[in-house]
C-alpha atoms as a PDB file:
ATOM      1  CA  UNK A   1     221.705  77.297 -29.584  1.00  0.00           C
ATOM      2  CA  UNK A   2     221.551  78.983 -33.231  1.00  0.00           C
ATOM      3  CA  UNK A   3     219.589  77.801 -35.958  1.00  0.00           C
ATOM      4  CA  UNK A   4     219.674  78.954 -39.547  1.00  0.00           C
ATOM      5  CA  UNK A   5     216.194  78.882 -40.654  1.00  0.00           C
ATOM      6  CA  UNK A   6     216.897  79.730 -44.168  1.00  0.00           C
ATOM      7  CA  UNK A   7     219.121  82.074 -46.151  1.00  0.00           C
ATOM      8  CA  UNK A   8     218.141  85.504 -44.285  1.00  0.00           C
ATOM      9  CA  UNK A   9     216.556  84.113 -41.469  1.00  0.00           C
ATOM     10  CA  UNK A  10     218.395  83.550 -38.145  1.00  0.00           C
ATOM     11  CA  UNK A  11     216.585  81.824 -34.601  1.00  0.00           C
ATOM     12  CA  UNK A  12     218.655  82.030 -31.547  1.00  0.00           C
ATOM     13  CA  UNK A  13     217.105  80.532 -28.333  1.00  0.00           C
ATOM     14  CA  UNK A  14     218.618  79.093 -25.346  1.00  0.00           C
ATOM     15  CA  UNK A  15     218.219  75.610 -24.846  1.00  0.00           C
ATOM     16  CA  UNK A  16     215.645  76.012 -21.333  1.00  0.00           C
ATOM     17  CA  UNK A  17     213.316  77.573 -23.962  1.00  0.00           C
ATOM     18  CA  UNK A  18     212.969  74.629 -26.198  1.00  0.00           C
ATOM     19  CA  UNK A  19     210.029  73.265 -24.542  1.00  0.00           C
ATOM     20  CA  UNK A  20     206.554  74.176 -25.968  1.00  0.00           C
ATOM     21  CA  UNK A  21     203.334  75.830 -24.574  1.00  0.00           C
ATOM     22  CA  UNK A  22     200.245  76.116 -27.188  1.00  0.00           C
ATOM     23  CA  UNK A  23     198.471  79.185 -27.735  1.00  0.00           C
ATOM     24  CA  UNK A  24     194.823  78.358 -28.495  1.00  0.00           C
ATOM     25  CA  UNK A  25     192.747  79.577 -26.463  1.00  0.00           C
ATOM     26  CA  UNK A  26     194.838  81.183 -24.623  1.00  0.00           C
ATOM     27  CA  UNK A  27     194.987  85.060 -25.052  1.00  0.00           C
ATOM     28  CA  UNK A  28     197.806  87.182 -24.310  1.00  0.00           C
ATOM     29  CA  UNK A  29     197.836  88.713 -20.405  1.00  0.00           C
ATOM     30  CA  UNK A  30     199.259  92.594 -20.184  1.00  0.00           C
ATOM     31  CA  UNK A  31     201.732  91.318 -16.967  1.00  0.00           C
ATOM     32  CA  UNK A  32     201.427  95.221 -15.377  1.00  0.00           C
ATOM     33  CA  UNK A  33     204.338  97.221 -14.369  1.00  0.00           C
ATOM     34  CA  UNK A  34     205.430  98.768 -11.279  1.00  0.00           C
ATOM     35  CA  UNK A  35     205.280 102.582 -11.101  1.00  0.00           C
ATOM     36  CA  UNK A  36     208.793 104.130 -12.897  1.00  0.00           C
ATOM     37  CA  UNK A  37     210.760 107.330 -12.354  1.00  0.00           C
ATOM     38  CA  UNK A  38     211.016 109.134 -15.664  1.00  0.00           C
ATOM     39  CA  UNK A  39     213.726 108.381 -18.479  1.00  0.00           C
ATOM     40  CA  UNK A  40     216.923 110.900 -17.236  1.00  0.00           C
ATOM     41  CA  UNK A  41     218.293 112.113 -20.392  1.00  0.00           C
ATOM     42  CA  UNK A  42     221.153 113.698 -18.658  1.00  0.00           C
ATOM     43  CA  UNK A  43     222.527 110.210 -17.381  1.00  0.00           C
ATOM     44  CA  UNK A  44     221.869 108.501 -20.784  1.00  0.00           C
ATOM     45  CA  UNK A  45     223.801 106.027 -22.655  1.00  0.00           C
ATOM     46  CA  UNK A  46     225.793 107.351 -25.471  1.00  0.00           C
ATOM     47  CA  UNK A  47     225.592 105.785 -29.644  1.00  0.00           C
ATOM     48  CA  UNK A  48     228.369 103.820 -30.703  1.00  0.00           C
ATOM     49  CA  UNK A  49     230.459 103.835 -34.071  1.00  0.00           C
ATOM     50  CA  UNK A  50     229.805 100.474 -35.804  1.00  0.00           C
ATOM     51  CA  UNK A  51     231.885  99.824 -39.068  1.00  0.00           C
ATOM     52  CA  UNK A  52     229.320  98.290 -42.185  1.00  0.00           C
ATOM     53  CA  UNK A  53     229.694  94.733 -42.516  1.00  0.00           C
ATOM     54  CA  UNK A  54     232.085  93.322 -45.240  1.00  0.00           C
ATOM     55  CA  UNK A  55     230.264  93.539 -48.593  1.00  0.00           C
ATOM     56  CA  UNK A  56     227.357  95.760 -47.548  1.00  0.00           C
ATOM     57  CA  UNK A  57     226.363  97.554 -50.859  1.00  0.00           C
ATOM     58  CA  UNK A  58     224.851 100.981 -50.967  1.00  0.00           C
ATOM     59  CA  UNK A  59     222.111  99.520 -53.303  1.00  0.00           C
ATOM     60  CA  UNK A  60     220.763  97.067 -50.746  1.00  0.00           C
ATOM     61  CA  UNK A  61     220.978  99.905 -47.581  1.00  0.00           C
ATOM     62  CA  UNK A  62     218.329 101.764 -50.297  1.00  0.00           C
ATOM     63  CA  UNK A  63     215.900  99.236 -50.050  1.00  0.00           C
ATOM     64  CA  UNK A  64     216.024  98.835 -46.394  1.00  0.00           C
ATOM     65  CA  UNK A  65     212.704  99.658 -44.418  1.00  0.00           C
ATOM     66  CA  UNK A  66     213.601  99.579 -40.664  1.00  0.00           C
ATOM     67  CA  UNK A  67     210.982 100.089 -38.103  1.00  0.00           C
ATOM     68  CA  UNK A  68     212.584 100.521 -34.421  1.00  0.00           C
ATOM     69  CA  UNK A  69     209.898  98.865 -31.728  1.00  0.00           C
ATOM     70  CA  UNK A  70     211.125  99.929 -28.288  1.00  0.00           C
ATOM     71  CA  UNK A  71     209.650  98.584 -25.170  1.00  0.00           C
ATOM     72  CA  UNK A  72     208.482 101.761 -22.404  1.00  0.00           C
ATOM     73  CA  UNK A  73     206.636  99.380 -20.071  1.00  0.00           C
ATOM     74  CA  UNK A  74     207.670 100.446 -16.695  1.00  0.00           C
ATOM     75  CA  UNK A  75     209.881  97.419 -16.057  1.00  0.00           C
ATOM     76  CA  UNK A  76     212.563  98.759 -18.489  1.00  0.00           C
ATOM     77  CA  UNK A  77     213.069 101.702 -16.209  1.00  0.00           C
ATOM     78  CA  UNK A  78     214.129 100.072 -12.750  1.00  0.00           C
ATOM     79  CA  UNK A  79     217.502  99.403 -11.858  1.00  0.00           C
ATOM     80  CA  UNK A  80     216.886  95.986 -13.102  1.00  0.00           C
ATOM     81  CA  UNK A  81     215.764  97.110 -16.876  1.00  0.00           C
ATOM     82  CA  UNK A  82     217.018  99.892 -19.385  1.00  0.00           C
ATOM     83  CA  UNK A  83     217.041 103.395 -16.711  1.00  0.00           C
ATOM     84  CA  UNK A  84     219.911 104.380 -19.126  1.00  0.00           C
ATOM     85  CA  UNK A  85     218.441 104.418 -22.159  1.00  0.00           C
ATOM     86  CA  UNK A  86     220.842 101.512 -23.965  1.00  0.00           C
ATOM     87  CA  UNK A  87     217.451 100.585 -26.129  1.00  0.00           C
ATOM     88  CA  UNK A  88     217.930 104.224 -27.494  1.00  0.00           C
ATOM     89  CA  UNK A  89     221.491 104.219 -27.863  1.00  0.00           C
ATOM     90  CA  UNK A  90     221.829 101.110 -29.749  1.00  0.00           C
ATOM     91  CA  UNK A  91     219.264 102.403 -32.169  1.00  0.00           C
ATOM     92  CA  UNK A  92     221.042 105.664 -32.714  1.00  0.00           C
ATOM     93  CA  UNK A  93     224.146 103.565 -33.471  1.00  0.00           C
ATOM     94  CA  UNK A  94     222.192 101.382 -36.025  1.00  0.00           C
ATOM     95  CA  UNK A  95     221.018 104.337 -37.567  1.00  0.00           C
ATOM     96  CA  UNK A  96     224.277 106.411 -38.186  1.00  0.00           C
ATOM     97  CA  UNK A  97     225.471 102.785 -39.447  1.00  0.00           C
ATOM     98  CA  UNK A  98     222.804 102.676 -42.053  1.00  0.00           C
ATOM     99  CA  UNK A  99     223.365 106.910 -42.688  1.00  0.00           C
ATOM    100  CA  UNK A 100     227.248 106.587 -43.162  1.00  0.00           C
ATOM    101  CA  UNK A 101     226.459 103.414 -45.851  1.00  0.00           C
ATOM    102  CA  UNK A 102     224.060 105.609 -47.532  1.00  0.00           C
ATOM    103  CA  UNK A 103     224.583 108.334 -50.137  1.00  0.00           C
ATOM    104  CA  UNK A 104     223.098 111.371 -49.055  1.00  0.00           C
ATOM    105  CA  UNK A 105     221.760 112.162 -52.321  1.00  0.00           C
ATOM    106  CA  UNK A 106     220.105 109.264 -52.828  1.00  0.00           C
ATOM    107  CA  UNK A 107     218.843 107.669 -50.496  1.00  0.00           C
ATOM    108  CA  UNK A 108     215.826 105.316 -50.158  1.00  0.00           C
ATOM    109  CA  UNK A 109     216.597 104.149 -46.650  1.00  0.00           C
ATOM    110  CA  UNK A 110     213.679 104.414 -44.060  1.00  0.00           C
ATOM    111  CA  UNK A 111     213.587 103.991 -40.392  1.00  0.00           C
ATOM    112  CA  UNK A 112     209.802 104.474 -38.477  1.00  0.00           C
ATOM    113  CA  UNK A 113     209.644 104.048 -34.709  1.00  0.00           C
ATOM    114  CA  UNK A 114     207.202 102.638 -32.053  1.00  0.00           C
ATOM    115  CA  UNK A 115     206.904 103.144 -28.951  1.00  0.00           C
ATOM    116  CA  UNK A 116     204.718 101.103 -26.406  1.00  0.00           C
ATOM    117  CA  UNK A 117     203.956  99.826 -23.504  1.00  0.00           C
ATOM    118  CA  UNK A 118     200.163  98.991 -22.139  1.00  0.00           C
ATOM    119  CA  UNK A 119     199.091 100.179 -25.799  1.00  0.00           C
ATOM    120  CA  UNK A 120     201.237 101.386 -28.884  1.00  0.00           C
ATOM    121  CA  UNK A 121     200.516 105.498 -28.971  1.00  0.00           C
ATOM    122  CA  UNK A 122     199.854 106.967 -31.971  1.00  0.00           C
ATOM    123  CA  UNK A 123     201.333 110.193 -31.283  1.00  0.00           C
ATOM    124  CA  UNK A 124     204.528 108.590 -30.611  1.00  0.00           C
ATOM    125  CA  UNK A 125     204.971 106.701 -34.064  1.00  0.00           C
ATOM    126  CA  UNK A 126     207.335 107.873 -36.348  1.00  0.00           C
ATOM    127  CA  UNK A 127     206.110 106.476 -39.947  1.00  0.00           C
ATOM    128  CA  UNK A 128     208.841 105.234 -42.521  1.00  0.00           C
ATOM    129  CA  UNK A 129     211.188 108.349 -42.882  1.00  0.00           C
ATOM    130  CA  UNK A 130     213.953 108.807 -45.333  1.00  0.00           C
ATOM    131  CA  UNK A 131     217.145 108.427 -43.472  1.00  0.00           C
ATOM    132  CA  UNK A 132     218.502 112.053 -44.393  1.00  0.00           C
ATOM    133  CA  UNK A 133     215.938 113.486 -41.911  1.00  0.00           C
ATOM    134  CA  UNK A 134     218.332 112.478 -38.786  1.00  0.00           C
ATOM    135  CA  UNK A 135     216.830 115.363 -36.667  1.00  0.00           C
ATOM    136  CA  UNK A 136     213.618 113.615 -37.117  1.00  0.00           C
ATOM    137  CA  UNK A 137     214.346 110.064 -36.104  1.00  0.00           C
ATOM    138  CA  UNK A 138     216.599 111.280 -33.230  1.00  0.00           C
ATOM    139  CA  UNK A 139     213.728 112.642 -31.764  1.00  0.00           C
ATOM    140  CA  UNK A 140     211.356 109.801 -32.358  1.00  0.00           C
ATOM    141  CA  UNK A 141     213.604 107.544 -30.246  1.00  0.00           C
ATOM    142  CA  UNK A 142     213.741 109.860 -27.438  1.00  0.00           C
ATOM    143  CA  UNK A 143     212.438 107.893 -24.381  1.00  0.00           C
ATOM    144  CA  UNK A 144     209.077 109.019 -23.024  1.00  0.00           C
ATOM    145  CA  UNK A 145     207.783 108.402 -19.669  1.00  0.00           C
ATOM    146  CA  UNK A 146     206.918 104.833 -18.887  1.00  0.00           C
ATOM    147  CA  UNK A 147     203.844 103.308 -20.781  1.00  0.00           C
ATOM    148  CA  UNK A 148     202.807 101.246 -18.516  1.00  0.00           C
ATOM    149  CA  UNK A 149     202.186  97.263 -18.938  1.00  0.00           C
ATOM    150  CA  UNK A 150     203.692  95.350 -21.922  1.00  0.00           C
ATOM    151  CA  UNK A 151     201.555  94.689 -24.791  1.00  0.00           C
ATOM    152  CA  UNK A 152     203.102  93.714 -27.917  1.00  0.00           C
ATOM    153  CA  UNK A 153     200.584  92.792 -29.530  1.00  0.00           C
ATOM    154  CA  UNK A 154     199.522  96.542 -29.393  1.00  0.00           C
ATOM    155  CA  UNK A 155     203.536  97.607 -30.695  1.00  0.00           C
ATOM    156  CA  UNK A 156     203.262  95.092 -33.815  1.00  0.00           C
ATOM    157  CA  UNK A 157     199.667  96.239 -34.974  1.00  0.00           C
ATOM    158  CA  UNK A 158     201.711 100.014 -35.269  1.00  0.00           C
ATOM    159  CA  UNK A 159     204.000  98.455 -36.762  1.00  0.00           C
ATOM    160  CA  UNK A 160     201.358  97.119 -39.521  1.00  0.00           C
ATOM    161  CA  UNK A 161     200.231 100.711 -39.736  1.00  0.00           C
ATOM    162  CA  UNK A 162     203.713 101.689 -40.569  1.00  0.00           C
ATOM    163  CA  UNK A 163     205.114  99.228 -43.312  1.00  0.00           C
ATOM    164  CA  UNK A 164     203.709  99.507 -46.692  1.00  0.00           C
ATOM    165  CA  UNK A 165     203.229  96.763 -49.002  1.00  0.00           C
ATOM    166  CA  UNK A 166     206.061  97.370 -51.777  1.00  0.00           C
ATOM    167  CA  UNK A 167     208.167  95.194 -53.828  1.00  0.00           C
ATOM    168  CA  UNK A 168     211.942  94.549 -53.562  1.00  0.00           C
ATOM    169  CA  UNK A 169     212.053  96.514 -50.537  1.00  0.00           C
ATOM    170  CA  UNK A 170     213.552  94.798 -47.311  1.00  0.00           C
ATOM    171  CA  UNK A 171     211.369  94.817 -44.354  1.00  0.00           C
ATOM    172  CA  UNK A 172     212.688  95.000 -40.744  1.00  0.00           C
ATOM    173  CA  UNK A 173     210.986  95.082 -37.569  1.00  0.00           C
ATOM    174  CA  UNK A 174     213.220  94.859 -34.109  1.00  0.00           C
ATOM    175  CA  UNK A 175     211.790  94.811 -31.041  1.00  0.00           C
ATOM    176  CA  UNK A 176     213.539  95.714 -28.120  1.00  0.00           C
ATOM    177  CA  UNK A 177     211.947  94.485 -24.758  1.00  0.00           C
ATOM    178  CA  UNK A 178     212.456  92.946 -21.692  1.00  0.00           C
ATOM    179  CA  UNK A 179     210.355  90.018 -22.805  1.00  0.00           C
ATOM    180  CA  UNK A 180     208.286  90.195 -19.616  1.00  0.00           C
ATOM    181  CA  UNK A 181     204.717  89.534 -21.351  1.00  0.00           C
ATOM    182  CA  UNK A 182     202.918  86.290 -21.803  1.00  0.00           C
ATOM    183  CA  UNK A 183     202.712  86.254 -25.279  1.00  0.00           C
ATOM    184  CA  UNK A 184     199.577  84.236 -27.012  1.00  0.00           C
ATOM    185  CA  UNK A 185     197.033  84.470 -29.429  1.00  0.00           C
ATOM    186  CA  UNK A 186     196.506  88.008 -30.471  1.00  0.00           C
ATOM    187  CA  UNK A 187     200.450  88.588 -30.958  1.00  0.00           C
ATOM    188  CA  UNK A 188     200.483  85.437 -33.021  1.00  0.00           C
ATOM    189  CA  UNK A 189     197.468  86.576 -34.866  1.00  0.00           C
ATOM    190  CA  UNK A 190     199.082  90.151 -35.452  1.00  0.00           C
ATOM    191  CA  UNK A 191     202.170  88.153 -36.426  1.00  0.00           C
ATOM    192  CA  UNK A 192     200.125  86.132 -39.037  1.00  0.00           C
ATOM    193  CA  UNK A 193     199.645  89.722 -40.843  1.00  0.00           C
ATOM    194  CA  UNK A 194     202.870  90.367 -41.524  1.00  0.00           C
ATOM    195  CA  UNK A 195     205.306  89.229 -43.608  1.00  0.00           C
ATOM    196  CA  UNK A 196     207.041  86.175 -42.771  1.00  0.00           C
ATOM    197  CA  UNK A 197     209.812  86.308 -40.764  1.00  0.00           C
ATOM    198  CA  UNK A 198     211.015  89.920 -40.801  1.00  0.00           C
ATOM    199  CA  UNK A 199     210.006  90.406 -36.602  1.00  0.00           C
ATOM    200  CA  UNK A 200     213.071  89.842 -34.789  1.00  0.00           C
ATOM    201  CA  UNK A 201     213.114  90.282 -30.905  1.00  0.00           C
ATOM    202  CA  UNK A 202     216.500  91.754 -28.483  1.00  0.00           C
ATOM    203  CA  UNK A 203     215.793  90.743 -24.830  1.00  0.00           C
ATOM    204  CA  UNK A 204     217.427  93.036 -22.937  1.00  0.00           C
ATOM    205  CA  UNK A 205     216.541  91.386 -19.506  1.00  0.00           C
ATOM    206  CA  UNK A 206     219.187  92.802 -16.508  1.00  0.00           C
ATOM    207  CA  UNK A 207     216.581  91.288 -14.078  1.00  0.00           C
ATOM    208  CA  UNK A 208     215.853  88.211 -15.561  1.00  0.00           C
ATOM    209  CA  UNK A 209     212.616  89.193 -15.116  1.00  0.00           C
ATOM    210  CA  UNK A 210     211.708  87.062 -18.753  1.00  0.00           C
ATOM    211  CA  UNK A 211     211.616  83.594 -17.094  1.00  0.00           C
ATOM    212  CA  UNK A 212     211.290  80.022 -18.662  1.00  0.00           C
ATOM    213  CA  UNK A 213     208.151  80.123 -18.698  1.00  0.00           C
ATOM    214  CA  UNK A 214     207.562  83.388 -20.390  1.00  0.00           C
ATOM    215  CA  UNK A 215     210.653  82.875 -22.968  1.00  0.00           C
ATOM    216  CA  UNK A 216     208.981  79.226 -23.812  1.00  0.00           C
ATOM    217  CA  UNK A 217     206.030  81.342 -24.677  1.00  0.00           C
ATOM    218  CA  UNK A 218     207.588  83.508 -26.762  1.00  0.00           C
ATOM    219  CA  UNK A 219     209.629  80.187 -28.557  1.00  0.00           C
ATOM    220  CA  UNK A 220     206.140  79.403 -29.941  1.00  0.00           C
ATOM    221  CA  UNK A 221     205.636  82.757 -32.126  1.00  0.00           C
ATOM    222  CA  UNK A 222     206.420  82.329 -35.752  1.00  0.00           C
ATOM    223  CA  UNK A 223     209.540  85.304 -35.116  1.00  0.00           C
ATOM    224  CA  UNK A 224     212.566  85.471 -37.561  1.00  0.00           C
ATOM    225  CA  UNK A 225     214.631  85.320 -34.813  1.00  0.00           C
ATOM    226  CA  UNK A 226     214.870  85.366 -30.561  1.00  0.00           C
ATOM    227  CA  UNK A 227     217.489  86.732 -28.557  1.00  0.00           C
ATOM    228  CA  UNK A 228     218.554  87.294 -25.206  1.00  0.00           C
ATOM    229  CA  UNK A 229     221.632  88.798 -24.731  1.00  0.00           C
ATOM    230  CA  UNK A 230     223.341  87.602 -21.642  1.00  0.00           C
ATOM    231  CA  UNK A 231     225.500  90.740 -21.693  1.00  0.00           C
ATOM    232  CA  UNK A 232     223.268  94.264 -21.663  1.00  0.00           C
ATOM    233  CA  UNK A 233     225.043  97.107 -22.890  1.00  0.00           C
ATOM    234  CA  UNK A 234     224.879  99.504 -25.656  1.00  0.00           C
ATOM    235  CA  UNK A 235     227.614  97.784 -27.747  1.00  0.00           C
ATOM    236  CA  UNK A 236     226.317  94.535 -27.472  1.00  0.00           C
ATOM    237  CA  UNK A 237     222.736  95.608 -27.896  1.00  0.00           C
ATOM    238  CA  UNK A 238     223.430  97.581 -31.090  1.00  0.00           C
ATOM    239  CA  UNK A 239     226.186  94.794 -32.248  1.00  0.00           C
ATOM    240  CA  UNK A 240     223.148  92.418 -32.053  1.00  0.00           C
ATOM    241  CA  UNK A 241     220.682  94.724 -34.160  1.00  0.00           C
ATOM    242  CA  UNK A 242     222.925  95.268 -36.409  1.00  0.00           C
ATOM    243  CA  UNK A 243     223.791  91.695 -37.436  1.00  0.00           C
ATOM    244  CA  UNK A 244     220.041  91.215 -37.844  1.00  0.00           C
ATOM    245  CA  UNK A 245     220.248  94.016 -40.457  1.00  0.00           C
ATOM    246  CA  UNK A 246     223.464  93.222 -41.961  1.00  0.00           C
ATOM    247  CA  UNK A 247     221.989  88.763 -41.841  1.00  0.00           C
ATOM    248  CA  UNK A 248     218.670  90.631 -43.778  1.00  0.00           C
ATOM    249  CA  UNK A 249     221.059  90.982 -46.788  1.00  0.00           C
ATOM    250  CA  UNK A 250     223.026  87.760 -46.730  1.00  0.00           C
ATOM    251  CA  UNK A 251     225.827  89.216 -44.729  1.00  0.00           C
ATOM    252  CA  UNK A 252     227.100  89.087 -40.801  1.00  0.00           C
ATOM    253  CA  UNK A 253     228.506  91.665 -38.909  1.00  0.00           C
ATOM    254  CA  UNK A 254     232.250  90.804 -37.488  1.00  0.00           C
ATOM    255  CA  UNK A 255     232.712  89.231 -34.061  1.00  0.00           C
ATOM    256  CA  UNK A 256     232.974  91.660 -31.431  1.00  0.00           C
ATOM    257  CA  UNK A 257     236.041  91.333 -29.528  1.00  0.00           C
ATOM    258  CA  UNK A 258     235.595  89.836 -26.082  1.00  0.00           C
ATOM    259  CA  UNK A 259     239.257  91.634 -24.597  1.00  0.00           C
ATOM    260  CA  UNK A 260     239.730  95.150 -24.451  1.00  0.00           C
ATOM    261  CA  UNK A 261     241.898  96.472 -26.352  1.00  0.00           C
ATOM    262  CA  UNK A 262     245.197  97.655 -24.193  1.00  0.00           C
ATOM    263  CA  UNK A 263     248.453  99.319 -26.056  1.00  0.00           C
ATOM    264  CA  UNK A 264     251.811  98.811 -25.071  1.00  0.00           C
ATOM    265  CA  UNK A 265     252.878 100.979 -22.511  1.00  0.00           C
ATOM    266  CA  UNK A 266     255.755 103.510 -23.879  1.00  0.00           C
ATOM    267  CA  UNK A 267     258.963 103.426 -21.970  1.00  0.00           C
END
């Protein structure tokens, strides 16, 4: 089910999360993760080419400050999570998106990253950077060993450290996890300190690992929107941040088409 929440702000649950669990008193539990091979750069996913949505305007990619929250818990690593690096690739994708709308003179658009798992490292945080630096951002979202547990709490108080309060600037923040955390208190609370609705969560959940009960948990945070993608690939993953980005302006990205393309065979 989809509901528009307002003119920028999208919600999409499905409908077995509807029900509602309270969070006071109830603190958020790091659910620990097995132990995880390392990331394998030589059998990672590869970026996609995503066209800008109709009507995207080079003055609103200026004023776009997009901070990147990728989940390294050692879940995502398994056969059952991310061992190919799609979180990566789909932010790759969203960022040559956002380069190729952007004049390379002047720019104005930022990306920061953050990395966590059991906590949110500091030496793995790439602050808002103009999006000219590529080299820079590429290797920010390189995928580090696993992290351990899931603690997002931990990813969105980085995330605080990143964004600076500024005017007429549009503030992203798109979290990429498997969702496998019960969420509570202290990620509400580090919710509560940032602006409304620009936190937007991507489950990426091969495993269904994110049950009911942990996706009802997560229905309860004051997000700008939820997703699980029932589909987990890189096109579909950076389709999906990229409509957040494009919905952040008062636009949509294009369907993606279900059919493969085939052409007519030459006789």
């Amino acid at each position: 089910m989809i509901r528009i929440l307002g003119p920028h702000r999208l919600c999409v649950l499905r409908a077995h999360a509807q029900l509602s669990l309270p969070l006071t008193g109830r603190p958020s539990r790091l659910v620990p993760s097995p132990p995880a091979p390392a990331f394998d750069p030589v059998k990672s996913e590869k970026p996609i080419r995503l066209e800008p949505p109709r009507g995207w305007r080079t003055s609103d990619a200026r004023r776009i400050d997009l901070v990147f929250v990728i989940d390294d818990s050692g879940s995502m690593y398994g056969s059952s999570g991310d061992p190919n690096g799609i979180r990566r690739a789909a932010a790759l994708s969203v960022v040559t998106l956002l380069e190729r709308a952007t004049p390379p003179r002047a720019s104005g658009t930022r990306v920061g990253v953050v990395h966590f798992g059991s906590t949110a490292p500091t030496e793995l945080m790439l602050p808002l950077t103009d999006i000219r630096r590529r080299r820079v951002i590429d290797d920010a979202l390189a995928i580090p060993a696993s992290l351990g547990g899931t603690n997002v709490a931990a990813a969105l108080a980085r995330s605080r450290d990143i964004l600076t309060a500024s005017t007429g600037r549009i503030q992203l923040v798109i979290v990429v996890t498997d969702g496998i955390e019960e969420v509570g208190a202290p990620t509400a609370d580090e919710l509560s300190l940032l602006p409304p609705d620009i936190v937007h969560v991507v489950l990426v959940d091969h495993g269904r690992g994110c049950d009911a009960t942990f996706e009802a948990r997560w229905s309860t945070l004051a997000l700008g929107s939820f997703t699980r993608l029932d589909v987990f690939d890189t096109t579909r993953t950076a389709w999906q941040v990229a409509d957040l980005l494009a919905r952040s302006v008062g636009l949509s990205m294009p369907p993606l088409n279900s059919r493969p393309h085939h052409p007519p065979t030459r006789r």
